[in-house]
PDB file of N, CA and C in Angstrom:
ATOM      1  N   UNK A   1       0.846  -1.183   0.000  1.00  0.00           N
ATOM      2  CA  UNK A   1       0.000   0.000   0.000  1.00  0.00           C
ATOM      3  C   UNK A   1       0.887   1.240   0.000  1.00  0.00           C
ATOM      4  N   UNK A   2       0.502   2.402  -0.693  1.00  0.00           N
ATOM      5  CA  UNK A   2       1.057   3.491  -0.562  1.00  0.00           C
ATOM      6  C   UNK A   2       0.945   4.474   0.510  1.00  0.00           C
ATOM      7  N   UNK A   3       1.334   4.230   1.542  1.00  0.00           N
ATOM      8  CA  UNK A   3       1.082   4.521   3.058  1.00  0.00           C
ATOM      9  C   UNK A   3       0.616   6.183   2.772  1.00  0.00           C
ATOM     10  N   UNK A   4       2.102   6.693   2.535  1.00  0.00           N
ATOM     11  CA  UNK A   4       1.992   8.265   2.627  1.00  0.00           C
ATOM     12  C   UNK A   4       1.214   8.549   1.196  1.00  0.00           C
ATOM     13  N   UNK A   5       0.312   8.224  -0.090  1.00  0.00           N
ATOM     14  CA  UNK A   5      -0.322   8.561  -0.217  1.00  0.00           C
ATOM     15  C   UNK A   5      -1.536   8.331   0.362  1.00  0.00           C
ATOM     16  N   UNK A   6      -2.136   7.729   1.304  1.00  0.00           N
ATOM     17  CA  UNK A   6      -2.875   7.335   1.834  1.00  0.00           C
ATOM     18  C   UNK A   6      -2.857   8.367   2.726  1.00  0.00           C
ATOM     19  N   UNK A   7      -2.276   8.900   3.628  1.00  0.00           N
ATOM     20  CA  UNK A   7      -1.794   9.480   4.788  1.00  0.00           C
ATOM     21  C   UNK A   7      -2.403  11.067   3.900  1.00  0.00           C
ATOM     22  N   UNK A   8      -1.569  11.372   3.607  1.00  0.00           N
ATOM     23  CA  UNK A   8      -1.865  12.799   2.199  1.00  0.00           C
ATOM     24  C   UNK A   8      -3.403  13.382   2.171  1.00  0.00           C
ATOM     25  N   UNK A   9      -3.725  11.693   1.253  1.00  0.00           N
ATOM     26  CA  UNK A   9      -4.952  11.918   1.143  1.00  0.00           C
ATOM     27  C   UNK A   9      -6.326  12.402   2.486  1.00  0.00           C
ATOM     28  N   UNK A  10      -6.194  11.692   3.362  1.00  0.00           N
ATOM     29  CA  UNK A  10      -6.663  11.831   4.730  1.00  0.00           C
ATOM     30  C   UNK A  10      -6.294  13.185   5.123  1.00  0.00           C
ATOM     31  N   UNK A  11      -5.421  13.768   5.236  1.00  0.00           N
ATOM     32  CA  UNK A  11      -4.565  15.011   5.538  1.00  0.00           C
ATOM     33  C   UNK A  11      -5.463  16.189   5.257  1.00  0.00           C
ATOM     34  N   UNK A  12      -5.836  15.817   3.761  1.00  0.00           N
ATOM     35  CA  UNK A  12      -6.465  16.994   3.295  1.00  0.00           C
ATOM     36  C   UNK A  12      -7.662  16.801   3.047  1.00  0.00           C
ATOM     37  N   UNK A  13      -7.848  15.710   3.301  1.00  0.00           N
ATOM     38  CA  UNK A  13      -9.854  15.414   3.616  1.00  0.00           C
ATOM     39  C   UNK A  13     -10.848  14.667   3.070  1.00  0.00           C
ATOM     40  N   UNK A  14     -10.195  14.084   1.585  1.00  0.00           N
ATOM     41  CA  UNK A  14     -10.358  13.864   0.652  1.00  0.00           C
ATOM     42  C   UNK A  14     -10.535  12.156   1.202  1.00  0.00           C
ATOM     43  N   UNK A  15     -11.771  11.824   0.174  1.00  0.00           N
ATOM     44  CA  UNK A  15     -11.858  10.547   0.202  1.00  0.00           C
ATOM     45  C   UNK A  15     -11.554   9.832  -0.932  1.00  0.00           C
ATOM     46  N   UNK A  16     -11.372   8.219  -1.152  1.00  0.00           N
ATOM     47  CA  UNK A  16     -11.306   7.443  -2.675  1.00  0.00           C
ATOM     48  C   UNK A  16     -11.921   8.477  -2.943  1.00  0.00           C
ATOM     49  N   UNK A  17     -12.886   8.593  -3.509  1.00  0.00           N
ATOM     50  CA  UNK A  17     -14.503   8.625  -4.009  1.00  0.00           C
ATOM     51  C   UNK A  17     -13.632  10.407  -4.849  1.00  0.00           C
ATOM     52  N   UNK A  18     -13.652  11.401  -3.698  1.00  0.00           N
ATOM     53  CA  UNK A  18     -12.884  12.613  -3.915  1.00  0.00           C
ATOM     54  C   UNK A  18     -11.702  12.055  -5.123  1.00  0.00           C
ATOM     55  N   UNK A  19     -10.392  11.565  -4.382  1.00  0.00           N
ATOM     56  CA  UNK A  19      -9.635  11.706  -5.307  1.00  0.00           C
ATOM     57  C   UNK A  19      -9.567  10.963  -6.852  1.00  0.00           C
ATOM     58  N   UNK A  20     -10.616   9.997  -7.198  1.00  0.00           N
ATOM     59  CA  UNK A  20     -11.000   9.198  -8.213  1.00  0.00           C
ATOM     60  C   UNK A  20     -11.488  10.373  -9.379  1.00  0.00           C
ATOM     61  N   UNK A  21     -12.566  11.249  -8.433  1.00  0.00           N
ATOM     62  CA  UNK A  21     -13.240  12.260  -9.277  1.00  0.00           C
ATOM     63  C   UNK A  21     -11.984  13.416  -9.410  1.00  0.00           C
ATOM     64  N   UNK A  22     -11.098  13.829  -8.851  1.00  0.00           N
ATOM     65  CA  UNK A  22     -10.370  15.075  -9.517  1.00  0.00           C
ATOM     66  C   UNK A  22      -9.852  14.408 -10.177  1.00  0.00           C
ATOM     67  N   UNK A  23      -9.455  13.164 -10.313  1.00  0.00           N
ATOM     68  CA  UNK A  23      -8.360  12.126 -10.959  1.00  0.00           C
ATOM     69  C   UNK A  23      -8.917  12.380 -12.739  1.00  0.00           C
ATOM     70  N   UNK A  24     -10.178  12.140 -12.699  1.00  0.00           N
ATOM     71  CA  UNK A  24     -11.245  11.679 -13.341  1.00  0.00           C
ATOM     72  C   UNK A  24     -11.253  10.190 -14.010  1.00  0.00           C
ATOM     73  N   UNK A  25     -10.933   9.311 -12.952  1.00  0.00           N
ATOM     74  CA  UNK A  25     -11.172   7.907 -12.583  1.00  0.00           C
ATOM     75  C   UNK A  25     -11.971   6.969 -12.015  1.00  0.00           C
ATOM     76  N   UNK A  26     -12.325   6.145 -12.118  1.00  0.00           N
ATOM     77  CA  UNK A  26     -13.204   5.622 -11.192  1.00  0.00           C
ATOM     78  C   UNK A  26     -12.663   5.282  -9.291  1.00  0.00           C
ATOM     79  N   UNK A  27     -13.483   5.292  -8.887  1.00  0.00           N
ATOM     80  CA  UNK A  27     -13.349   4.637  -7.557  1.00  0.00           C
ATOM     81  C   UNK A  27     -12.661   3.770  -7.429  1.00  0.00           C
ATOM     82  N   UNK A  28     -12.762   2.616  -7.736  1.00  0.00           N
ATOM     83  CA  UNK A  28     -12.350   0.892  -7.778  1.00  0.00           C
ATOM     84  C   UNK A  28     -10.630   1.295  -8.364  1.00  0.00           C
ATOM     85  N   UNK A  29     -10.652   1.911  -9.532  1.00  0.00           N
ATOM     86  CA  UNK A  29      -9.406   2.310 -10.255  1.00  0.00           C
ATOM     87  C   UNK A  29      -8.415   2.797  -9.123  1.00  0.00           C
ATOM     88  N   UNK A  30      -8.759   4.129  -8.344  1.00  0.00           N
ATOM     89  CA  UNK A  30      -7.833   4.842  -7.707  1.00  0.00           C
ATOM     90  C   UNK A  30      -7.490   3.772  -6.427  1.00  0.00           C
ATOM     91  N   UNK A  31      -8.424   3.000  -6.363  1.00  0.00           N
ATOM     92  CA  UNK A  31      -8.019   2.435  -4.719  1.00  0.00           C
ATOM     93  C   UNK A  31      -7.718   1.194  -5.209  1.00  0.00           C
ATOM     94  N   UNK A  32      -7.013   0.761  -6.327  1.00  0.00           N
ATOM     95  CA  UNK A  32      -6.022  -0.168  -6.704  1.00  0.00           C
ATOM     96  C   UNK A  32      -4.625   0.149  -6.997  1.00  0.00           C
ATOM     97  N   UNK A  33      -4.874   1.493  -7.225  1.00  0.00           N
ATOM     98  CA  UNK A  33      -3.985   2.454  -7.133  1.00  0.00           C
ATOM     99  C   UNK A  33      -2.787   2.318  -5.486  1.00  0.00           C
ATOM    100  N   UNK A  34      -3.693   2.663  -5.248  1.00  0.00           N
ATOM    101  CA  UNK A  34      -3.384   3.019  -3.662  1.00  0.00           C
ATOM    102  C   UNK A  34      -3.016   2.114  -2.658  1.00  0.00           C
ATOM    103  N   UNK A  35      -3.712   0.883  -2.786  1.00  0.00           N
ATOM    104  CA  UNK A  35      -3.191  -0.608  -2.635  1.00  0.00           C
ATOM    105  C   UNK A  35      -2.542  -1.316  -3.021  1.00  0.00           C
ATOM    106  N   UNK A  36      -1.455  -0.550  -4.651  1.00  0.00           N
ATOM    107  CA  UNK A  36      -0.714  -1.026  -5.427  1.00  0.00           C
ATOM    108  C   UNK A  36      -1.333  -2.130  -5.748  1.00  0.00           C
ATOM    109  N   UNK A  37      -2.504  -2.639  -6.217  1.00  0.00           N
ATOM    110  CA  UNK A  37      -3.206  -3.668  -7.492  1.00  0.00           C
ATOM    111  C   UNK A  37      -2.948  -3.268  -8.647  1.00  0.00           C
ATOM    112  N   UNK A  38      -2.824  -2.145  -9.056  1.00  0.00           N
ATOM    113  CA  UNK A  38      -2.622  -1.703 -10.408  1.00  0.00           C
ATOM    114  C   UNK A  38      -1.421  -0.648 -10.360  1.00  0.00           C
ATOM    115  N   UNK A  39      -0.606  -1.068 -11.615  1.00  0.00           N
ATOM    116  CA  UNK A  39       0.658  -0.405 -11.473  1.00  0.00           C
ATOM    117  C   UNK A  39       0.589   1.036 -12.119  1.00  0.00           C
ATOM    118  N   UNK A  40       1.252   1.661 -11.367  1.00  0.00           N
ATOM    119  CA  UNK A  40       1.226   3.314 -11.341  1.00  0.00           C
ATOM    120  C   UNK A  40       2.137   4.436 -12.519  1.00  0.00           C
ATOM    121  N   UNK A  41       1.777   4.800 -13.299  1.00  0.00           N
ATOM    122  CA  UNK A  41       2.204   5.274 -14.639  1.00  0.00           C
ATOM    123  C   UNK A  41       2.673   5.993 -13.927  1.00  0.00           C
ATOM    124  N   UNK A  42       3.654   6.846 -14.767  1.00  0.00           N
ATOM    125  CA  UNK A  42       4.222   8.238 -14.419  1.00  0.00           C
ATOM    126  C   UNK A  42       3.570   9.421 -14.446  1.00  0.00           C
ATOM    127  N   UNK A  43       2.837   9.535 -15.511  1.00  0.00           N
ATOM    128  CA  UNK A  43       2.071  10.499 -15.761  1.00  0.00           C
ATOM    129  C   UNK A  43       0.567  10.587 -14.194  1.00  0.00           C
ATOM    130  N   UNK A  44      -0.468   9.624 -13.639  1.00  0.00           N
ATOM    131  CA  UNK A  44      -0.829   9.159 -13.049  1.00  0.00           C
ATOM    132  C   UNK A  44      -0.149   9.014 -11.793  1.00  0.00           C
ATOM    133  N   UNK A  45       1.156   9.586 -11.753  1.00  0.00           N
ATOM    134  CA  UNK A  45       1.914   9.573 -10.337  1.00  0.00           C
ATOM    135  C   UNK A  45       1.693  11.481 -10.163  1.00  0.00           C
ATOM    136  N   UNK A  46       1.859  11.755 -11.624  1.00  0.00           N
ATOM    137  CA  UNK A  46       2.391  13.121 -11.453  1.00  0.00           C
ATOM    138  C   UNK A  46       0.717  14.014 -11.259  1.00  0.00           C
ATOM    139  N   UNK A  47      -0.226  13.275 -12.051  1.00  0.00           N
ATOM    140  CA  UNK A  47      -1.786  13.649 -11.640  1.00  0.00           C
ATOM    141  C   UNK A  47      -1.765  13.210  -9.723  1.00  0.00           C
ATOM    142  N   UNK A  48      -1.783  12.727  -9.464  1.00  0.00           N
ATOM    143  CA  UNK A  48      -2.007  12.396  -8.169  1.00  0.00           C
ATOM    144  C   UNK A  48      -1.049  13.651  -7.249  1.00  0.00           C
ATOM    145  N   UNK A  49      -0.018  13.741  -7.324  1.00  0.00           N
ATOM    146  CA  UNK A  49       0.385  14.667  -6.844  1.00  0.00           C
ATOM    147  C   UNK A  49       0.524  15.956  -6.801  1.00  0.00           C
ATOM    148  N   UNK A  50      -0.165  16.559  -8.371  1.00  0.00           N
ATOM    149  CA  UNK A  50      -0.975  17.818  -8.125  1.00  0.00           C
ATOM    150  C   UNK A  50      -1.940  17.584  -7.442  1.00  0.00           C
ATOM    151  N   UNK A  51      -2.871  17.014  -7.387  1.00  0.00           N
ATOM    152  CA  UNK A  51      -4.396  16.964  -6.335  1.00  0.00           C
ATOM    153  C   UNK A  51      -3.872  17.356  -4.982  1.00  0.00           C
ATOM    154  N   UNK A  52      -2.978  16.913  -4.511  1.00  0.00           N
ATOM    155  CA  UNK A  52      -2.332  16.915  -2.983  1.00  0.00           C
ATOM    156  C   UNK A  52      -1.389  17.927  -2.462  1.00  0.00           C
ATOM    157  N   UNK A  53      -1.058  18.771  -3.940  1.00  0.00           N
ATOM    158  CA  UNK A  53      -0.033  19.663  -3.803  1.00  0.00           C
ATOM    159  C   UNK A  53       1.439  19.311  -3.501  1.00  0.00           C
ATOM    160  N   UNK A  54       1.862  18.389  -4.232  1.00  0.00           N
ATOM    161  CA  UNK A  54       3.262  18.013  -3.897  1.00  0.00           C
ATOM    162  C   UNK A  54       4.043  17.511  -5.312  1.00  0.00           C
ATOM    163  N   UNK A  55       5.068  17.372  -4.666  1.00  0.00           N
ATOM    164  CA  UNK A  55       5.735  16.485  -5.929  1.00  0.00           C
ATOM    165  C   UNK A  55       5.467  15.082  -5.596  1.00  0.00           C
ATOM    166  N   UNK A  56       5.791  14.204  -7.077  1.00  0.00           N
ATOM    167  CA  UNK A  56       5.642  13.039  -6.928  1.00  0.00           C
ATOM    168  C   UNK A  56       6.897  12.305  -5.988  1.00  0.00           C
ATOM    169  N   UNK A  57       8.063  12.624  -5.676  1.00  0.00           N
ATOM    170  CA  UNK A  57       8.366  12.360  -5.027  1.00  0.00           C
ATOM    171  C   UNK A  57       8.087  11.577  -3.461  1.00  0.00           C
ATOM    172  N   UNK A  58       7.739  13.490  -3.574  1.00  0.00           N
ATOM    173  CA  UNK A  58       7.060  13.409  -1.875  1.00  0.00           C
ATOM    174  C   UNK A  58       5.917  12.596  -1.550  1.00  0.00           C
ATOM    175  N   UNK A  59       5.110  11.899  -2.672  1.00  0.00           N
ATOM    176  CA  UNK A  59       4.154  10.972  -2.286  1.00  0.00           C
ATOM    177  C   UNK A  59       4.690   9.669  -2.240  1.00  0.00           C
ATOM    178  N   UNK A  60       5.893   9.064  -3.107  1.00  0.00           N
ATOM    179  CA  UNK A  60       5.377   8.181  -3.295  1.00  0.00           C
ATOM    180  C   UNK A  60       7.034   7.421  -2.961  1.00  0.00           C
ATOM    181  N   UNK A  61       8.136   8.356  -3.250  1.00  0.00           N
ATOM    182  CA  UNK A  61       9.532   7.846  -2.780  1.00  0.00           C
ATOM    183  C   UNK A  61      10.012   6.679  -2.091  1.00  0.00           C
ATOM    184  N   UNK A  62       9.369   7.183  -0.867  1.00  0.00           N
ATOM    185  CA  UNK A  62       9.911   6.787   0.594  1.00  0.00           C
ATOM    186  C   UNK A  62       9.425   4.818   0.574  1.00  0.00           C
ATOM    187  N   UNK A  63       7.424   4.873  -0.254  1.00  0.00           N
ATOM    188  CA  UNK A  63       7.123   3.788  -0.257  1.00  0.00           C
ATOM    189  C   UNK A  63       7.721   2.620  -1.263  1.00  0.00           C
ATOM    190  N   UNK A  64       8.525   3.768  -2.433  1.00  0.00           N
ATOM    191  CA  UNK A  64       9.027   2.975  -2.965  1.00  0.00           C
ATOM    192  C   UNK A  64      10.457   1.932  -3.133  1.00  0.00           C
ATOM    193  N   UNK A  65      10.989   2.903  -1.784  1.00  0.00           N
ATOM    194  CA  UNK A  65      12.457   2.589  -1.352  1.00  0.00           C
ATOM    195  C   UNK A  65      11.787   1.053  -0.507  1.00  0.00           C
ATOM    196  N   UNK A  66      10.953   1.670  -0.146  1.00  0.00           N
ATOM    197  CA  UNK A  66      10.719   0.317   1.180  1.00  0.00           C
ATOM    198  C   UNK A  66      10.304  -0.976   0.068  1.00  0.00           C
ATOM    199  N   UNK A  67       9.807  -0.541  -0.620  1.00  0.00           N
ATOM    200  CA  UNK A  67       9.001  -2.092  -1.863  1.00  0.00           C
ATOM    201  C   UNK A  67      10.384  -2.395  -2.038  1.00  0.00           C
ATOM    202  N   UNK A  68      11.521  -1.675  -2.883  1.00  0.00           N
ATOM    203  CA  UNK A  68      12.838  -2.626  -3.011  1.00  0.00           C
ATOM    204  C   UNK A  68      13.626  -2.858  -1.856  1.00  0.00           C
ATOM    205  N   UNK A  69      13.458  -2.957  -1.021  1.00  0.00           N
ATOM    206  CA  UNK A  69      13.975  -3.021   0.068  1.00  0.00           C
ATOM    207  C   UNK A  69      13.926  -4.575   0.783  1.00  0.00           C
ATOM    208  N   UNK A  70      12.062  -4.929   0.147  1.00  0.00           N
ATOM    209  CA  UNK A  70      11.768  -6.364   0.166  1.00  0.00           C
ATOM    210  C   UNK A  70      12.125  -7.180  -0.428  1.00  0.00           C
ATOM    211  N   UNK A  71      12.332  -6.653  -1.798  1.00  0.00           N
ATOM    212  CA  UNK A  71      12.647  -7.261  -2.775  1.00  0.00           C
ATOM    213  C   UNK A  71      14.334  -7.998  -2.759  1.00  0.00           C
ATOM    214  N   UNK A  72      15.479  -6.931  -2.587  1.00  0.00           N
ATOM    215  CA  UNK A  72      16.625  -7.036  -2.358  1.00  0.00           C
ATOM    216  C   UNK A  72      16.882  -8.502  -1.297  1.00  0.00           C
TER     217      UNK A  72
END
């Protein structure tokens, strides 16, 4: 799961449901997203992190150091 987008999202108030619609995605879509079920484009990293006001970095980095981290 993408903790700190998860975290983000909550932060600023926003529910699936919210960020699916600025996304202009479905529901089911974004929260496969978010659960990492469905793999995350670049472009779709970089939409997600305007909604939240950040860079894509800052959303999504930290969770991704930790995924290779398992992997290694």
């Amino acid at each position: 799961m993408y903790r700190k987008l998860k975290e983000l999202r909550k932060k600023k108030g926003y529910t699936s449901q919210d960020m699916a619609e600025k996304l202009g995605i479905s529901k089911p879509f974004y929260s496969q997203i978010e659960n990492q079920m469905r793999k995350l484009s670049y472009d779709m990293a970089v939409q997600i992190a305007a909604v939240l006001n950040k860079k894509p970095d800052q959303v999504f980095l930290e969770d991704h150091k930790e995924n290779q981290n398992k992997i290694d």
